[in-house]
N, C-alpha and C. Protein backbone atom coordinates (compact mmCIF):
# COMPACT_ATOMS: atom_id res chain seq x y z
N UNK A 1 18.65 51.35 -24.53
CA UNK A 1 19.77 51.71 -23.71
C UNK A 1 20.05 50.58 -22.72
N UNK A 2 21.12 50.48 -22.60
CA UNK A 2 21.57 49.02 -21.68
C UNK A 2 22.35 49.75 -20.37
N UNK A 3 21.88 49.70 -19.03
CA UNK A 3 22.48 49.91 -18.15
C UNK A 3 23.89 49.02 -17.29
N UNK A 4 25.03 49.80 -17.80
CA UNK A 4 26.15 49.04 -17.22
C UNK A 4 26.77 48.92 -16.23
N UNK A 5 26.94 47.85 -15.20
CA UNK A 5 27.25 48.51 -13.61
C UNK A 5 28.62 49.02 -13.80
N UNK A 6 28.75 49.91 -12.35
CA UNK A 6 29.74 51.16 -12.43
C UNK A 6 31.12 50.06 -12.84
N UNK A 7 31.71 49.50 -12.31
CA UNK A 7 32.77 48.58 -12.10
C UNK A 7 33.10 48.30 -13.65
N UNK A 8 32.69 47.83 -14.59
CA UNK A 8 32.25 47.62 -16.02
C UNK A 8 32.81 49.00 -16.81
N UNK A 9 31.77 49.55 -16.22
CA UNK A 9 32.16 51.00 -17.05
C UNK A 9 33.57 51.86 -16.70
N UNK A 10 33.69 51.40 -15.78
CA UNK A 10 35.16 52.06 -15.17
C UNK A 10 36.25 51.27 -16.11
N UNK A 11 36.20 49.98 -15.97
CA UNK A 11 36.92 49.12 -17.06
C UNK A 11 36.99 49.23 -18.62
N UNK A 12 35.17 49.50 -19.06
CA UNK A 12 36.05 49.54 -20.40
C UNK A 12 36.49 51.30 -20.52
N UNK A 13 36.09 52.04 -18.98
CA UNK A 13 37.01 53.54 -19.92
C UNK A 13 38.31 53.55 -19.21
N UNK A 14 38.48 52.70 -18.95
CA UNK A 14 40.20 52.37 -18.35
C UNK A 14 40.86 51.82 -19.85
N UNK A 15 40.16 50.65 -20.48
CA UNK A 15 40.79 49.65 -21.45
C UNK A 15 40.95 51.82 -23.09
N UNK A 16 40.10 52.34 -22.83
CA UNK A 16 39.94 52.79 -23.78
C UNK A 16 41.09 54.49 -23.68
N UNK A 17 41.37 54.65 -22.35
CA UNK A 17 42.35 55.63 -22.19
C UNK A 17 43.62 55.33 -22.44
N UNK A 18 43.89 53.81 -21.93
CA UNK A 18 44.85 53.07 -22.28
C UNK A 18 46.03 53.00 -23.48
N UNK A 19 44.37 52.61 -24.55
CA UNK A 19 44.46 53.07 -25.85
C UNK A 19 44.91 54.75 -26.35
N UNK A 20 44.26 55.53 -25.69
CA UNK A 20 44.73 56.36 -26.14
C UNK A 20 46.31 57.51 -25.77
N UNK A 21 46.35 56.94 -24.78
CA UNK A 21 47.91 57.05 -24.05
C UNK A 21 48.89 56.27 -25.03
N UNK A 22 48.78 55.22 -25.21
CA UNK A 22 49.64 54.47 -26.19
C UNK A 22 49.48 55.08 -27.92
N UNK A 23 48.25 55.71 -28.15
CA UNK A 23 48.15 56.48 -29.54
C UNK A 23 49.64 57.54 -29.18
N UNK A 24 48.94 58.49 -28.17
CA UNK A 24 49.34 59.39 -28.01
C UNK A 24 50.83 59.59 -27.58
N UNK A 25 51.61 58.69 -27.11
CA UNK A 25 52.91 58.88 -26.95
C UNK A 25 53.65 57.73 -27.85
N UNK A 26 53.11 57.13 -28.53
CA UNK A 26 53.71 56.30 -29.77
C UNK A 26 52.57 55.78 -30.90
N UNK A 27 52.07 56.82 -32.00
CA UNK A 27 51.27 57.15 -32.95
C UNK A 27 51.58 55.50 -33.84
N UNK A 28 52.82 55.03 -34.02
CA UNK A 28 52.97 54.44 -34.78
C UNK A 28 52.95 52.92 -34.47
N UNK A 29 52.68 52.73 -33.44
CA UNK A 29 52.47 51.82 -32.29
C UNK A 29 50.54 50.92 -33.46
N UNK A 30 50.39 51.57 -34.05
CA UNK A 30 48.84 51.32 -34.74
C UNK A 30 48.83 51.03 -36.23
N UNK A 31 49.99 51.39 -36.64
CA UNK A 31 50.43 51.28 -38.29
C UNK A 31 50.29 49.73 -38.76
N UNK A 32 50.14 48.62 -38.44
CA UNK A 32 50.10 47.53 -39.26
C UNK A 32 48.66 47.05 -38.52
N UNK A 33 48.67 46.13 -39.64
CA UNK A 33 47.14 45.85 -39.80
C UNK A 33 47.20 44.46 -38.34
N UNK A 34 48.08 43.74 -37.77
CA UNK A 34 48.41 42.66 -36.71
C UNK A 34 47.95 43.75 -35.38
N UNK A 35 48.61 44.92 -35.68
CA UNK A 35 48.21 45.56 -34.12
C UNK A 35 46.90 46.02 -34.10
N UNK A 36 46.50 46.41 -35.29
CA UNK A 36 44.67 47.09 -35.53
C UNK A 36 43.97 45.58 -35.08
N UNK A 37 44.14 44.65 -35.64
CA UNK A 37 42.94 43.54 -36.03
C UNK A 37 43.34 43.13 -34.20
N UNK A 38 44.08 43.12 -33.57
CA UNK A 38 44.69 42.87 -32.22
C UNK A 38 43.50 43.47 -31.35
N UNK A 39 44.07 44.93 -31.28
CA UNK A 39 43.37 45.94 -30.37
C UNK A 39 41.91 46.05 -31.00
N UNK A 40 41.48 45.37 -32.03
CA UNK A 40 39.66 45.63 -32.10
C UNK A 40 38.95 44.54 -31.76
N UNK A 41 40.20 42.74 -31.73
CA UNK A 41 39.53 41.89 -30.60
C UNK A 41 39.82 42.24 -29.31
N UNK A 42 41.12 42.65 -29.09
CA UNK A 42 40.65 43.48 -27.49
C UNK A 42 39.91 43.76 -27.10
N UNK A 43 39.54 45.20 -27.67
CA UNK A 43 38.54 45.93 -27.28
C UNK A 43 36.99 45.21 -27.43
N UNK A 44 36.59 44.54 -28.51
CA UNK A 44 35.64 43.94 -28.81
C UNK A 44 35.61 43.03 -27.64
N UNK A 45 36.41 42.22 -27.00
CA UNK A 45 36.45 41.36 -25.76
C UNK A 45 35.73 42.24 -24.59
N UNK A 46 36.26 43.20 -24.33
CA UNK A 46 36.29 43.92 -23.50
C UNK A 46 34.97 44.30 -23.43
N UNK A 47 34.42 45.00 -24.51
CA UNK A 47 32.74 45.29 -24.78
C UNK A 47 31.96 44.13 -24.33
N UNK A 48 32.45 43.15 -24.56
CA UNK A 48 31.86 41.76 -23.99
C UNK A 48 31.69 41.57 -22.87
N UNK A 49 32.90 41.37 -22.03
CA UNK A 49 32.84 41.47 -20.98
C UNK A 49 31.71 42.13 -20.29
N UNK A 50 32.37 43.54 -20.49
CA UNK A 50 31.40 44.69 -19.56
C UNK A 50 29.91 44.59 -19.75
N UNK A 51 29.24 43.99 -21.20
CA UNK A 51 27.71 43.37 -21.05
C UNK A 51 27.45 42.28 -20.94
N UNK A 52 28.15 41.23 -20.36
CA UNK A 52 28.02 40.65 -20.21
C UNK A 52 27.04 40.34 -19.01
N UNK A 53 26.11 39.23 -19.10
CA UNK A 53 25.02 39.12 -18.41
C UNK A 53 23.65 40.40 -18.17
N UNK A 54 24.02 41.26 -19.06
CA UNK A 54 22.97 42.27 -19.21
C UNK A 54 22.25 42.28 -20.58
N UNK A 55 22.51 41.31 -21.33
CA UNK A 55 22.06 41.06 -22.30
C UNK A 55 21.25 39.60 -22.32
N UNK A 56 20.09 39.70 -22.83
CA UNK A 56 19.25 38.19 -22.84
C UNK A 56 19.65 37.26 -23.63
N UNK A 57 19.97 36.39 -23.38
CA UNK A 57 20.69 34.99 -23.96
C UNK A 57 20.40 33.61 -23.68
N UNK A 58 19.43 33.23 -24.72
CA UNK A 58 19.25 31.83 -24.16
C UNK A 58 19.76 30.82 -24.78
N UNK A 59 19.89 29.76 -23.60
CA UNK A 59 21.02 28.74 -24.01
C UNK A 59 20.36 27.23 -24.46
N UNK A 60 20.95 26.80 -25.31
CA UNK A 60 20.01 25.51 -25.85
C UNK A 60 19.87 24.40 -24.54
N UNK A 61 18.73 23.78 -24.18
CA UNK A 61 19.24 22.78 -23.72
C UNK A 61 19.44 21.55 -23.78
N UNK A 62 20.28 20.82 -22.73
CA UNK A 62 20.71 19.43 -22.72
C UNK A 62 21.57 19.28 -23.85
N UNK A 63 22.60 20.25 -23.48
CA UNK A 63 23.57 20.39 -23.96
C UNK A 63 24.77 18.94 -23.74
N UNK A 64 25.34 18.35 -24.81
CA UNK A 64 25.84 16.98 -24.76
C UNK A 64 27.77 17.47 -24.23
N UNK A 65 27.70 16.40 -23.27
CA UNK A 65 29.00 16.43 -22.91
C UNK A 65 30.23 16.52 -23.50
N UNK A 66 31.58 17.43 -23.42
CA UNK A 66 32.61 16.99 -24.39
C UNK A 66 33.56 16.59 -23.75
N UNK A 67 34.33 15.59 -24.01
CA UNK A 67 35.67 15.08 -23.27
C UNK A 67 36.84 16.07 -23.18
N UNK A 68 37.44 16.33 -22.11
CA UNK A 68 38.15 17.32 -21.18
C UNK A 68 38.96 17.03 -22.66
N UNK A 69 39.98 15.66 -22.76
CA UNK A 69 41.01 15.87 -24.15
C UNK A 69 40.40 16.04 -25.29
N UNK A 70 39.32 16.58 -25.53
CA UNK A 70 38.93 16.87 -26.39
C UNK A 70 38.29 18.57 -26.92
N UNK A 71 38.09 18.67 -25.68
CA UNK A 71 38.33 20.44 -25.51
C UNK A 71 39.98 20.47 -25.69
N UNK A 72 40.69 20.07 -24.96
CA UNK A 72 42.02 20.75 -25.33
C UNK A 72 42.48 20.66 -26.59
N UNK A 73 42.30 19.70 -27.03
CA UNK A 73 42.71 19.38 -28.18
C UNK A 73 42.51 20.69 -29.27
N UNK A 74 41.14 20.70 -29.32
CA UNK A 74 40.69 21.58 -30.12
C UNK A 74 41.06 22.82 -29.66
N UNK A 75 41.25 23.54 -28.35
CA UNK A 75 41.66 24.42 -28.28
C UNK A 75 43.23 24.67 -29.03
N UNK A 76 43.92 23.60 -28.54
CA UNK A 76 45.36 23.85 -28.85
C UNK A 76 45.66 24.23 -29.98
N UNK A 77 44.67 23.10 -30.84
CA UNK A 77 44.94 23.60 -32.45
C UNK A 77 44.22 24.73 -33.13
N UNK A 78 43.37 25.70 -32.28
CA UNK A 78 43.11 26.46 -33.07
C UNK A 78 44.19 27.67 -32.79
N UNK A 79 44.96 27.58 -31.32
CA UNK A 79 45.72 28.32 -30.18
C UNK A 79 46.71 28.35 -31.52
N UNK A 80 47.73 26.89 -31.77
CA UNK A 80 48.71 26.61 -32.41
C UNK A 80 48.60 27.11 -34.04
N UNK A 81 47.03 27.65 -34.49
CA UNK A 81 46.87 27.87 -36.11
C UNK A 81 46.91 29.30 -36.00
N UNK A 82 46.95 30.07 -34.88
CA UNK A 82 47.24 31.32 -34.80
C UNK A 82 48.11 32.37 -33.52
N UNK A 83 49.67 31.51 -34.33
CA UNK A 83 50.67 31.91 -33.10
C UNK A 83 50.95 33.07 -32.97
N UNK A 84 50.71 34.12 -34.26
CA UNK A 84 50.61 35.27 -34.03
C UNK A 84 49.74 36.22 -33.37
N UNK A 85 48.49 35.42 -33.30
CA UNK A 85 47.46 36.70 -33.20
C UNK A 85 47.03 36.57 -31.08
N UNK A 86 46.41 37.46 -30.85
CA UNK A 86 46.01 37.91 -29.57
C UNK A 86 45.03 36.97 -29.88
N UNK A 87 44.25 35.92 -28.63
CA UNK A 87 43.52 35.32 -28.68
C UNK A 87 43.09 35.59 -27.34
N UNK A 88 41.17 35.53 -26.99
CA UNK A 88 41.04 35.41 -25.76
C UNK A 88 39.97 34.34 -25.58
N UNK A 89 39.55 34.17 -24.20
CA UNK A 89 39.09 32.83 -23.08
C UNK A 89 37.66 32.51 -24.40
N UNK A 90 37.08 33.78 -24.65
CA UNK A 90 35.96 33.67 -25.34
C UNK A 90 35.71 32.73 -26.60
N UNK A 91 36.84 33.19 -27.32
CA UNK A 91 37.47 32.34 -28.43
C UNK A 91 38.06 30.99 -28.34
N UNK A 92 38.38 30.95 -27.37
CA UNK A 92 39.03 29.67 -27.28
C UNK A 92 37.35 28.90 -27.12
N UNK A 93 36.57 28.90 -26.30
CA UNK A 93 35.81 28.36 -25.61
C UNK A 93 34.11 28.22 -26.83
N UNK A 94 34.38 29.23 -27.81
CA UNK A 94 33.42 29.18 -28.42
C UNK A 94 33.90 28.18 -29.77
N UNK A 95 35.54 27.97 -29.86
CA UNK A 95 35.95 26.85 -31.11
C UNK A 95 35.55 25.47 -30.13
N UNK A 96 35.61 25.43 -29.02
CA UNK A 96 35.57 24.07 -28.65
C UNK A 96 34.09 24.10 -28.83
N UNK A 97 33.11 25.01 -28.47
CA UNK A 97 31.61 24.22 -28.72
C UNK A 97 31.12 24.36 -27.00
N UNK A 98 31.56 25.40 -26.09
CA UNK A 98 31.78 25.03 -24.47
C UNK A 98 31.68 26.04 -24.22
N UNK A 99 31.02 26.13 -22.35
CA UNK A 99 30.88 27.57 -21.95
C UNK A 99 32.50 27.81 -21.26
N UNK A 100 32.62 28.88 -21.17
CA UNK A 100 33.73 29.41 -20.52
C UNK A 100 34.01 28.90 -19.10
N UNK A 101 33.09 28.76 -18.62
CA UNK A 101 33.07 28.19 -17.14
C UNK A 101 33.77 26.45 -17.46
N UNK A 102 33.49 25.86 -18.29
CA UNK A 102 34.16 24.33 -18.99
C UNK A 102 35.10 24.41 -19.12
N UNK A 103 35.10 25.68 -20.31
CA UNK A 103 36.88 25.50 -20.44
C UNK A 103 38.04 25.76 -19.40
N UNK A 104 37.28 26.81 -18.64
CA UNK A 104 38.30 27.11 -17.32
C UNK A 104 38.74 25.97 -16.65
N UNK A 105 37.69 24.38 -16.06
CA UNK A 105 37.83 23.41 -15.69
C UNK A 105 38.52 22.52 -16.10
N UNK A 106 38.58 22.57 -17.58
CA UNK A 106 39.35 21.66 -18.74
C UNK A 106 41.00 22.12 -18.23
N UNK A 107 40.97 23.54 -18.94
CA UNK A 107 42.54 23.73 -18.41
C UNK A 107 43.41 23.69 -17.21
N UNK A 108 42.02 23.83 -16.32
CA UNK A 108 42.52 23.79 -14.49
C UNK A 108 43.03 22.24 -14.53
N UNK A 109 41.96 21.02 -15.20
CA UNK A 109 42.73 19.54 -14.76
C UNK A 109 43.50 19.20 -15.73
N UNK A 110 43.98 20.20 -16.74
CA UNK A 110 44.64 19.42 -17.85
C UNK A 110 46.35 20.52 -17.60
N UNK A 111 46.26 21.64 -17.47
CA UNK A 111 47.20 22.20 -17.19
C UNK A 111 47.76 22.78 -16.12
N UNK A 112 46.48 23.13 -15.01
CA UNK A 112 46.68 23.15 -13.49
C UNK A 112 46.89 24.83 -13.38
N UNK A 113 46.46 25.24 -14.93
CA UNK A 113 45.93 26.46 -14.71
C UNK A 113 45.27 27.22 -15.21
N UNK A 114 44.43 28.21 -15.46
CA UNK A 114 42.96 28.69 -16.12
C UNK A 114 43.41 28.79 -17.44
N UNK A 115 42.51 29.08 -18.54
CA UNK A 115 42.53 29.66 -19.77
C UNK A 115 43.36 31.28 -19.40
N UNK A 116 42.82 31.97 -18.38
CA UNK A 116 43.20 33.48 -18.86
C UNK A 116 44.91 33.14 -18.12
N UNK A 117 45.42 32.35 -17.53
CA UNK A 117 46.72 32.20 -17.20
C UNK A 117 47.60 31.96 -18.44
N UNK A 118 46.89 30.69 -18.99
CA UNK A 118 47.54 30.21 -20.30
C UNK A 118 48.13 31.13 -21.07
N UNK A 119 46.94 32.18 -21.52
CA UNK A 119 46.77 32.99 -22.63
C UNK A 119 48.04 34.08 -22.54
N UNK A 120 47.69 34.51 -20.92
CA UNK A 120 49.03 35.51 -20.29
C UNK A 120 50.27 34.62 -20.89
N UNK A 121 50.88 33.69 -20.42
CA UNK A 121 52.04 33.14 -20.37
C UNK A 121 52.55 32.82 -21.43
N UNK A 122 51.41 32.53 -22.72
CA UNK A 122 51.92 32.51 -23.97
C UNK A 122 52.11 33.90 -24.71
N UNK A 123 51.02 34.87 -24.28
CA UNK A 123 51.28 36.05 -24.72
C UNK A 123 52.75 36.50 -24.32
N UNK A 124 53.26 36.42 -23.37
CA UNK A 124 54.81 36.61 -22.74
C UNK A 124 55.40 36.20 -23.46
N UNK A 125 55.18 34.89 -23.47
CA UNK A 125 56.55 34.11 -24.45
C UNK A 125 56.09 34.47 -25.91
N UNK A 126 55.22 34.95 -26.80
CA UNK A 126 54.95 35.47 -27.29
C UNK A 126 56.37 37.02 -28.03
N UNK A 127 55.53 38.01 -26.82
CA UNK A 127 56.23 39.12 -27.08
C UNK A 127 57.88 38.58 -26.71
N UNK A 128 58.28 37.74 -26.33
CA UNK A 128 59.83 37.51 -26.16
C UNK A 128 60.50 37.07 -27.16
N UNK A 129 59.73 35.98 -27.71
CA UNK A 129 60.06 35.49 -29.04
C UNK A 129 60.29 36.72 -30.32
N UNK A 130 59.02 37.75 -29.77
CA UNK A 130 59.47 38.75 -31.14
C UNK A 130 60.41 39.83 -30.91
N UNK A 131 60.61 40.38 -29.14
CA UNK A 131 62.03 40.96 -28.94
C UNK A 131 62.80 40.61 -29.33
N UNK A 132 63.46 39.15 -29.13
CA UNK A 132 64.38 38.75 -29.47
C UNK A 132 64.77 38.92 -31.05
N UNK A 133 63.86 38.72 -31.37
CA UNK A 133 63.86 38.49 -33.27
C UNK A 133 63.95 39.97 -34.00
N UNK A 134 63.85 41.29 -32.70
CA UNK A 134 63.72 42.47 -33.01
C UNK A 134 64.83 43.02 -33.51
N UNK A 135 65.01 44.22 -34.26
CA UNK A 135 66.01 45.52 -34.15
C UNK A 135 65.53 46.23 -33.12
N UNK A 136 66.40 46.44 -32.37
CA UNK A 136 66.06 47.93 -31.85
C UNK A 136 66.41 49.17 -31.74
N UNK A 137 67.14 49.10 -33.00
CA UNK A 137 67.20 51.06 -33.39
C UNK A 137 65.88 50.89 -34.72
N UNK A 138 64.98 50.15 -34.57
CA UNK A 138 64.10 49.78 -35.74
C UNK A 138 62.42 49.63 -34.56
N UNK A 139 62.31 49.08 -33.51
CA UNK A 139 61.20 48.71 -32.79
C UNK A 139 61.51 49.14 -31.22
N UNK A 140 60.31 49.24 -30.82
CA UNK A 140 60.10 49.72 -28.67
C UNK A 140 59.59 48.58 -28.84
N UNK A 141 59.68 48.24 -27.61
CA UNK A 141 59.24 47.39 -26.38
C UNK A 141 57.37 47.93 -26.81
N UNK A 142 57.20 48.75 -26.57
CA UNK A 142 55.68 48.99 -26.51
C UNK A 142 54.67 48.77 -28.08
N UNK A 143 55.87 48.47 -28.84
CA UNK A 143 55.45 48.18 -30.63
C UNK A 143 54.46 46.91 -30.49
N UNK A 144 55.63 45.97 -30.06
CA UNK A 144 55.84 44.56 -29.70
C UNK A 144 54.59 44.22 -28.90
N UNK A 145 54.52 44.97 -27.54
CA UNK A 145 53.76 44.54 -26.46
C UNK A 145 52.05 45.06 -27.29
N UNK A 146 51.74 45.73 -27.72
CA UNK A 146 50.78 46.27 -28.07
C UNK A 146 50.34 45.07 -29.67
N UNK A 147 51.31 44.59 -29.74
CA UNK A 147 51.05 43.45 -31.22
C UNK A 147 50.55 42.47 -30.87
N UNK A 148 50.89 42.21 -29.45
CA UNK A 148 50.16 41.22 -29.07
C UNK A 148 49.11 41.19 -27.75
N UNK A 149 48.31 42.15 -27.82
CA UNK A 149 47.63 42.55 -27.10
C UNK A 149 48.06 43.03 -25.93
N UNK A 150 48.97 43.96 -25.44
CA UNK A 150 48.74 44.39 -24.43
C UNK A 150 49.02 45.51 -24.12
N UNK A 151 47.96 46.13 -23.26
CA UNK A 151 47.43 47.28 -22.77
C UNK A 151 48.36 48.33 -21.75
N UNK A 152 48.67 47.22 -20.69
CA UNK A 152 49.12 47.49 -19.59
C UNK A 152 50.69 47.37 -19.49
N UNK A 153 51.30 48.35 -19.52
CA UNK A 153 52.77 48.15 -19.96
C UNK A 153 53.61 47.78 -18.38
N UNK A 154 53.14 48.52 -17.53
CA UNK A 154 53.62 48.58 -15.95
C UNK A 154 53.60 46.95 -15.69
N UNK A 155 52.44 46.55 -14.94
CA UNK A 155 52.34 45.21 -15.33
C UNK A 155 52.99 44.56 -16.02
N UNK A 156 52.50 44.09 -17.57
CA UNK A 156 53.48 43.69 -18.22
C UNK A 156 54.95 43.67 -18.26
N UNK A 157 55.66 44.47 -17.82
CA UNK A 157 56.87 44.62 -17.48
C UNK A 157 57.09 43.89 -16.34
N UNK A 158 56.47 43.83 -15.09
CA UNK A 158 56.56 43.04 -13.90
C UNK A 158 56.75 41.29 -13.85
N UNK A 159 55.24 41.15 -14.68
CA UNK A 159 55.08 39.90 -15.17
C UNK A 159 56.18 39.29 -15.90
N UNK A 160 56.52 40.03 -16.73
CA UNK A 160 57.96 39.79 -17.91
C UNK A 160 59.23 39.37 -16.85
N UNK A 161 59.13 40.45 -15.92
CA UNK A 161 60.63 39.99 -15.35
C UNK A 161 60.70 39.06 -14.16
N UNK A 162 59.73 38.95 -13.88
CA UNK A 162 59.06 37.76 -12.85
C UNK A 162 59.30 36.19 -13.45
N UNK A 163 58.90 36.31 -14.81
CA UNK A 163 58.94 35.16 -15.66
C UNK A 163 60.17 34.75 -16.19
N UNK A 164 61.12 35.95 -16.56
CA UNK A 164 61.94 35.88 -17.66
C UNK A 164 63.69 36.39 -17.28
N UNK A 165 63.33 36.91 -16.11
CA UNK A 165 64.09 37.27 -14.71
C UNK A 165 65.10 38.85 -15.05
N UNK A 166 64.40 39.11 -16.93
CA UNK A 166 64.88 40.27 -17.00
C UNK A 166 63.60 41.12 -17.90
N UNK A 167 63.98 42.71 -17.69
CA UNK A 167 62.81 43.38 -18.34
C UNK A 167 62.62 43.15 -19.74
N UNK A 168 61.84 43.61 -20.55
CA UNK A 168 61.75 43.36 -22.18
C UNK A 168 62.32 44.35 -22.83
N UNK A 169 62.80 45.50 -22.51
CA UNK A 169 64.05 46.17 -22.54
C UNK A 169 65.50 45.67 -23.33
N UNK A 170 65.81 44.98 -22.08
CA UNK A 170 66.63 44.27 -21.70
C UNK A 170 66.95 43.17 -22.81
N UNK A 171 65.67 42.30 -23.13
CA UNK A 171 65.82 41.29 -23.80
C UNK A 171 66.09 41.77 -25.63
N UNK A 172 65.53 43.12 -25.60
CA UNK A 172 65.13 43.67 -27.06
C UNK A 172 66.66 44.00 -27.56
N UNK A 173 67.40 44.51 -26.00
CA UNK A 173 68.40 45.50 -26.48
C UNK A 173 70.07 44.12 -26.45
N UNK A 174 69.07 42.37 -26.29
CA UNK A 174 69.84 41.25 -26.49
C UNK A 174 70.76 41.28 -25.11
N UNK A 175 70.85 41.83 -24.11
CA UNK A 175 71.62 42.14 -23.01
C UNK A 175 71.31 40.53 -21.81
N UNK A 176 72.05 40.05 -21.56
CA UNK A 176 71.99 38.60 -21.42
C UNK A 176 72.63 39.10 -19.49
């Protein structure tokens, strides 16, 4: 049995009601295999997270340096070989060969802002790219947002119009 602090556990049964609020008021929101394989690295992230550092893990040492353009690099292209899919900090950081704490540094001097910023801002432009490309007497806003990982629709909506200066609504229903 692995003891999880409270904060952790509150999170992943936040990430997991989430889920089921979004079952439950749009069933079909789960029908293709992009939103399943999505929401089980989510969630699988998420499981991570929350044991994270409660699990024994030892790390090799004298571990050899990698060049900052050379983490990006490799990040980008694994980022750029999967424009569809939900990707997170973990993934990125385990194709480069680097702890997460590296890559955060890499993207702080190479883009001037973290991996989990990146990830947000492409996920945005992301779900905009596929509103746009939407029907919508055919797709919701919450089809879309949930295809590409996301949980939190309130938010997401904020973020969206903060960025995009209109809701995803808005953008789905082509309203300029």
């Amino acid at each position: 049995m692995i003891r999880v602090p409270l904060n952790g556990a509150v999170r992943f049964r936040s990430a997991v009601e989430n889920l089921g609020l979004i079952f439950q008021r749009q069933p079909g929101t789960f029908d293709t295999s992009a939103a399943i394989k999505t929401t089980a690295r989510k969630l699988a992230e998420t499981v991570r997270e929350v044991l994270r550092g409660h699990l024994d893990v030892t790390r090799s040492p004298g571990r050899h340096a990698v060049p900052r353009r050379q983490i990006i690099r490799m990040a980008m292209d694994f980022v750029d070989q999967r424009a569809d899919e939900y990707l997170g900090v973990k993934q990125l950081a385990t194709v480069a060969g680097i702890s997460e704490r590296t890559l955060r540094t890499a993207f702080q001097e190479y883009f001037g802002v973290g991996p989990v910023r990146y990830l947000k801002l492409r996920t945005l432009h992301q779900v905009r790219r596929a509103l746009k490309a939407a029907d919508p007497s055919m797709t919701t806003v919450t089809e879309m947002a949930t295809r590409f990982g996301v949980w939190e629709f309130g938010r997401f909506a904020r973020d969206y119009r903060l960025l995009f200066g209109e809701y995803p609504s808005e953008t789905l229903r082509h309203l300029r």
